[in-house]
N, C-alpha and C. Protein backbone atom coordinates (compact mmCIF):
# COMPACT_ATOMS: atom_id res chain seq x y z
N UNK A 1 -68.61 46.00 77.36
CA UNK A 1 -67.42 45.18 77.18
C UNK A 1 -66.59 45.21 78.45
N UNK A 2 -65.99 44.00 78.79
CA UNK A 2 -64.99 43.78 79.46
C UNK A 2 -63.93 44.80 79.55
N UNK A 3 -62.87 44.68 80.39
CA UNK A 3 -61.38 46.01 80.23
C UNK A 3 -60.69 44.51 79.23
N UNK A 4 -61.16 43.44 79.94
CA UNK A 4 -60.19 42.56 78.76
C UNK A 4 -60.48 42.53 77.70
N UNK A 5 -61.34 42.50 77.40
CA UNK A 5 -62.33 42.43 76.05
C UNK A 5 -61.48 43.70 75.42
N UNK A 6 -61.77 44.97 75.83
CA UNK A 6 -61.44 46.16 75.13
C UNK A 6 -59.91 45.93 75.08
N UNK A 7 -58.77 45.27 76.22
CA UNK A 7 -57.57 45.06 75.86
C UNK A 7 -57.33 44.60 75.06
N UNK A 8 -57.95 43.01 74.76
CA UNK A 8 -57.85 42.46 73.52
C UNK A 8 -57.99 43.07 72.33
N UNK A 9 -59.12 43.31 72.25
CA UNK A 9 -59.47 44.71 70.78
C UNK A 9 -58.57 45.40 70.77
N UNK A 10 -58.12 46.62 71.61
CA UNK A 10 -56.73 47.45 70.85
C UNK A 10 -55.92 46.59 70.75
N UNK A 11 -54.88 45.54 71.55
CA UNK A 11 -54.00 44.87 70.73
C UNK A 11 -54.18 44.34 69.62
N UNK A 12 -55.34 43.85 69.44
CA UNK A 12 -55.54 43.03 67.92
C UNK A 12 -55.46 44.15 66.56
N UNK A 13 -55.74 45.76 67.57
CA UNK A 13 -56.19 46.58 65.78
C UNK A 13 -54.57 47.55 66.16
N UNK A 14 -53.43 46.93 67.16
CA UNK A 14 -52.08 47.61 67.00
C UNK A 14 -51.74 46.89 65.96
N UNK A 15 -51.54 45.58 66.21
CA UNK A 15 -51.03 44.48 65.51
C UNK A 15 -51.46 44.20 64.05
N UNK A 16 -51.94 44.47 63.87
CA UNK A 16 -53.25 44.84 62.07
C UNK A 16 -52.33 46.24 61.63
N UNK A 17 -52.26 47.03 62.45
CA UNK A 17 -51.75 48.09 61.90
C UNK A 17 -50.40 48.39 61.79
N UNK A 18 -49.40 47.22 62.32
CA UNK A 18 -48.65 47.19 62.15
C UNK A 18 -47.99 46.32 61.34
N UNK A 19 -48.43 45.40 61.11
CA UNK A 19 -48.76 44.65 59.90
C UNK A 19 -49.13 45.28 58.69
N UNK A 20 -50.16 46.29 58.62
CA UNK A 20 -49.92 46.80 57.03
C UNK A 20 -48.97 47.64 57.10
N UNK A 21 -48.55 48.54 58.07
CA UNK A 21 -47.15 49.56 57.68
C UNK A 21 -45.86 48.43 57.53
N UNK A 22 -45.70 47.13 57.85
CA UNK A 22 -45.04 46.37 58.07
C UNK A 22 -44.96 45.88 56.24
N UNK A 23 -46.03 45.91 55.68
CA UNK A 23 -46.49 45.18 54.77
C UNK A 23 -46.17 46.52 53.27
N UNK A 24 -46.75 47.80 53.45
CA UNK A 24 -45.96 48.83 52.53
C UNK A 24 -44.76 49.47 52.63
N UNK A 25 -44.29 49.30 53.81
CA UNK A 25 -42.75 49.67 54.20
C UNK A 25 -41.78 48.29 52.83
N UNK A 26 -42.28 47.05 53.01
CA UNK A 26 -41.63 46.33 52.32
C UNK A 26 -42.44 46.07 50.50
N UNK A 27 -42.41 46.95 50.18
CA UNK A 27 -42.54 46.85 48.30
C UNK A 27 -42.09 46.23 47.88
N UNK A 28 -42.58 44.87 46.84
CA UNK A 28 -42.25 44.00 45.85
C UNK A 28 -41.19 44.83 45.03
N UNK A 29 -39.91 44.30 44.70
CA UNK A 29 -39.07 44.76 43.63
C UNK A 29 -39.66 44.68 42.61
N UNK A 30 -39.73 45.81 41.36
CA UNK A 30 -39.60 45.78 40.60
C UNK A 30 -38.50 46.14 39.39
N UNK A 31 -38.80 44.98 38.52
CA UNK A 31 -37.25 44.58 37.40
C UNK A 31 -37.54 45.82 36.52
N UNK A 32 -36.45 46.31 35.99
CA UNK A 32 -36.54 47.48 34.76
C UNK A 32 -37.29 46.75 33.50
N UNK A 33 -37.80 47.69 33.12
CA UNK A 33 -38.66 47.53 31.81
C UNK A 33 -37.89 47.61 30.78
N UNK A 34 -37.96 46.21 29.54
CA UNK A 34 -36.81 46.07 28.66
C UNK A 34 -37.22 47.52 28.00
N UNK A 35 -35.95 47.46 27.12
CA UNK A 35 -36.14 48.86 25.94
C UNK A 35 -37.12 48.45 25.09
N UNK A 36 -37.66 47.91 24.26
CA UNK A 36 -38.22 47.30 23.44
C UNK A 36 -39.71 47.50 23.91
N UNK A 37 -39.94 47.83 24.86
CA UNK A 37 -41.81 48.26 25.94
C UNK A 37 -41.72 49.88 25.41
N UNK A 38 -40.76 50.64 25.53
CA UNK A 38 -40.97 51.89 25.26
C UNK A 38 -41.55 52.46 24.08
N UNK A 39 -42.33 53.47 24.15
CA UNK A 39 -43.10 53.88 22.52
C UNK A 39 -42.09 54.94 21.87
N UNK A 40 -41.79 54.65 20.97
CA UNK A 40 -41.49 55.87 20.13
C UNK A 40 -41.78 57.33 20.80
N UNK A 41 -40.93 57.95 20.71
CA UNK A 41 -41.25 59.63 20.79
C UNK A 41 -41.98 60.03 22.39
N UNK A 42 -42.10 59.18 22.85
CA UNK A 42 -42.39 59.35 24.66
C UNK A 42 -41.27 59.44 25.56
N UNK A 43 -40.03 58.85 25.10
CA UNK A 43 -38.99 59.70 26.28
C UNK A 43 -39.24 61.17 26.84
N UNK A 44 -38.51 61.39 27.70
CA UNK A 44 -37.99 62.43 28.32
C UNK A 44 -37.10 63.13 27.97
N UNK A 45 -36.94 64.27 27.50
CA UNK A 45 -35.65 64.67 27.06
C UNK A 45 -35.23 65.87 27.88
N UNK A 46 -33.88 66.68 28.37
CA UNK A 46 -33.78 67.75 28.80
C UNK A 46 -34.42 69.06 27.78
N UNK A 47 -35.15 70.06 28.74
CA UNK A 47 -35.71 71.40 27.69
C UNK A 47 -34.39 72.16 26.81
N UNK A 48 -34.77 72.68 25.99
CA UNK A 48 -33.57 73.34 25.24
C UNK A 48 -33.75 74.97 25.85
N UNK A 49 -32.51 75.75 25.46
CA UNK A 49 -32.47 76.97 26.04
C UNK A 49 -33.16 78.02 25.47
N UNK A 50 -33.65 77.14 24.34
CA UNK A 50 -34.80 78.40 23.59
C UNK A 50 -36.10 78.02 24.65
N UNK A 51 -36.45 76.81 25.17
CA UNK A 51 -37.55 76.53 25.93
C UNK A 51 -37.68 76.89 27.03
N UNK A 52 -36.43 77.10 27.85
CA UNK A 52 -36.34 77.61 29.03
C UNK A 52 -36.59 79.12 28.98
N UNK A 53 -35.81 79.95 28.16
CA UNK A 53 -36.15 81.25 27.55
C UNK A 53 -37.49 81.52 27.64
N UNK A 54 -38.13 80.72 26.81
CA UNK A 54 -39.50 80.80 26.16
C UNK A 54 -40.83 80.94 28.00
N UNK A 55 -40.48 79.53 28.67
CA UNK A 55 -40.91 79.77 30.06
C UNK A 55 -40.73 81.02 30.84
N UNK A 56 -39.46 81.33 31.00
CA UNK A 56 -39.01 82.51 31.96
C UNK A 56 -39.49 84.16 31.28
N UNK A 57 -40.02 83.83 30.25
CA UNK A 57 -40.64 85.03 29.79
C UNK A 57 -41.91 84.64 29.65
N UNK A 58 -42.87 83.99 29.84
CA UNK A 58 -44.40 83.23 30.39
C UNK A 58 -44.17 83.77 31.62
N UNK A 59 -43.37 83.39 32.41
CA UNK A 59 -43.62 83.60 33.91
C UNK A 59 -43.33 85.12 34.12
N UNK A 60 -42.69 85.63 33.31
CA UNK A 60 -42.53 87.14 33.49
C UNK A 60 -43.78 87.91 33.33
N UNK A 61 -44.52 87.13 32.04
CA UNK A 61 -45.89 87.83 31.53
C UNK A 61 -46.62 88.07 32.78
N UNK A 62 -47.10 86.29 33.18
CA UNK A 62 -47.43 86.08 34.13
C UNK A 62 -47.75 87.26 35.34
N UNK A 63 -46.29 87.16 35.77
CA UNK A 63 -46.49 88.61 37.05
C UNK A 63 -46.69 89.71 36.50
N UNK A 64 -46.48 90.50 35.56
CA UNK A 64 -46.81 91.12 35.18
C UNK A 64 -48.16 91.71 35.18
N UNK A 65 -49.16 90.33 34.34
CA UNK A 65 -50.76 90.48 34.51
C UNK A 65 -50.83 90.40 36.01
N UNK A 66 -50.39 89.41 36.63
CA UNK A 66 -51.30 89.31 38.22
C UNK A 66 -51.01 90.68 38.85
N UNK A 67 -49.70 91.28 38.94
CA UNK A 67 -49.16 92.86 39.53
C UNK A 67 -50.43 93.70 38.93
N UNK A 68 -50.47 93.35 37.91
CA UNK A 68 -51.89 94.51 37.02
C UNK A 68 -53.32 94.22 37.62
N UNK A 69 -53.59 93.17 37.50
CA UNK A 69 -54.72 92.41 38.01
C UNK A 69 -55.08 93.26 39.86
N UNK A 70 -53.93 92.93 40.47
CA UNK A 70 -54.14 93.34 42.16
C UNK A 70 -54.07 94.97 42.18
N UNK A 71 -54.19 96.09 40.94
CA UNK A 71 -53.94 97.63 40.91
C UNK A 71 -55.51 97.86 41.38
């Protein structure tokens, strides 16, 4: 190949590539989803303090076994 040839080629694959970062930098809006799409009983809700409890003593077990595990 040519040096022009090969010039041409990288400009053509800057320009491609700047074009798709050009192209996911700008994301189609999307509109909120009416209420009426949502299922029953699939929200999100905050954990309760018996659940958080319930975790922080899992994770206690947790180290516990692994501390035992590495003796």
């Amino acid at each position: 190949m040519t040096a022009a040839a090969l010039l041409a080629r990288a400009v053509a694959q800057i320009v491609t590539g700047l074009a798709l970062v050009a192209a996911g930098l700008t994301a189609p809006p999307v509109p909120p989803a009416p209420a009426s799409d949502s299922s029953p009983g699939l929200e999100w809700r905050s954990a309760t303090d018996a659940e958080r409890r319930e975790w922080q003593r899992q994770r206690l077990f947790d180290l516990i076994d692994a501390k035992r595990s590495m003796k």
